[in-house]
Protein backbone atom coordinates (compact mmCIF):
# COMPACT_ATOMS: atom_id res chain seq x y z
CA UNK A 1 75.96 -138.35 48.41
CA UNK A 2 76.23 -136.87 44.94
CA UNK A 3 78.31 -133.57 44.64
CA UNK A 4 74.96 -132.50 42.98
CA UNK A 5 72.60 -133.23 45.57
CA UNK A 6 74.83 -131.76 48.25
CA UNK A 7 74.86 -128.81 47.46
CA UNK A 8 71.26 -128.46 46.73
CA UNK A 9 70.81 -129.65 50.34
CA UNK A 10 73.48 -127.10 51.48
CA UNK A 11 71.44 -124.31 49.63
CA UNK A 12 68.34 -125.00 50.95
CA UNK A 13 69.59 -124.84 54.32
CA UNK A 14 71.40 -121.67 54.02
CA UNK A 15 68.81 -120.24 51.84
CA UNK A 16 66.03 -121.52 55.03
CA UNK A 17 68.44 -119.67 57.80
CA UNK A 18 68.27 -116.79 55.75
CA UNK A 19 64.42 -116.39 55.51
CA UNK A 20 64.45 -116.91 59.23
CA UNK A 21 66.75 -114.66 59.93
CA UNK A 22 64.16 -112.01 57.79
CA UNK A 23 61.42 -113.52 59.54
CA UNK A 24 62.79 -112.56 62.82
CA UNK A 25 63.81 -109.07 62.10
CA UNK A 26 60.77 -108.14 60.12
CA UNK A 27 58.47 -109.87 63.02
CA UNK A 28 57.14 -111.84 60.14
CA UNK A 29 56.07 -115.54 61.85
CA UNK A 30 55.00 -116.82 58.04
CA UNK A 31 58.77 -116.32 57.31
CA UNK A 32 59.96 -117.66 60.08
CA UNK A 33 58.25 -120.81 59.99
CA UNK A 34 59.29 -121.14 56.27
CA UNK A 35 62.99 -121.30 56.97
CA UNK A 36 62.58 -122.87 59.29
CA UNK A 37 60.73 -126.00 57.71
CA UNK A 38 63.63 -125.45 54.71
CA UNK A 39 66.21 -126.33 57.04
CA UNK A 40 64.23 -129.32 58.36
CA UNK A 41 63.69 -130.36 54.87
CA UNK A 42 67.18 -129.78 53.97
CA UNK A 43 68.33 -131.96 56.86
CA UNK A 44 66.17 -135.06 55.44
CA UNK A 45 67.38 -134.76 52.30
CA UNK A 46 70.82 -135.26 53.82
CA UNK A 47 69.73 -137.88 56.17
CA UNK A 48 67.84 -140.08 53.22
CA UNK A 49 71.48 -139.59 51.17
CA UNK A 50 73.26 -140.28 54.18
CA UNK A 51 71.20 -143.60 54.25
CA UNK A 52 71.48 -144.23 50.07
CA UNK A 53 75.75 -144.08 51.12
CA UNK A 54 75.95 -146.42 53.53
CA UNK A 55 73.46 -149.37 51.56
CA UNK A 56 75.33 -148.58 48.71
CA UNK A 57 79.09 -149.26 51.01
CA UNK A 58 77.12 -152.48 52.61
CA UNK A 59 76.07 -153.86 49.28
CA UNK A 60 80.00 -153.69 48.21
């Protein structure tokens, strides 16, 4: 996975935990369902990379 594309996927997930998080102690259910589908998007982003890297090691 590019160094690039990492971190993106890293931010998203932190910045989906956070909203959460807000969500939670504001009793906000909008928020919380937002950060919540930011980490889940943020996981496939890693997963579909995850995939990229190892076709990419087989093909070599």
């Amino acid at each position: 996975m590019s160094t690039e594309n990492r971190a993106k996927a890293i931010a998203k997930n932190i910045e989906g935990k956070i909203q959460e998080v807000v969500g939670e102690v504001t009793g906000n259910p909008s928020d919380k369902a937002e950060g919540k589908a930011k980490q889940v998007e943020s996981q496939a982003r890693h997963t579909a990379q995850n995939i990229k890297d190892e076709i990419k090691k087989a093909l070599d």
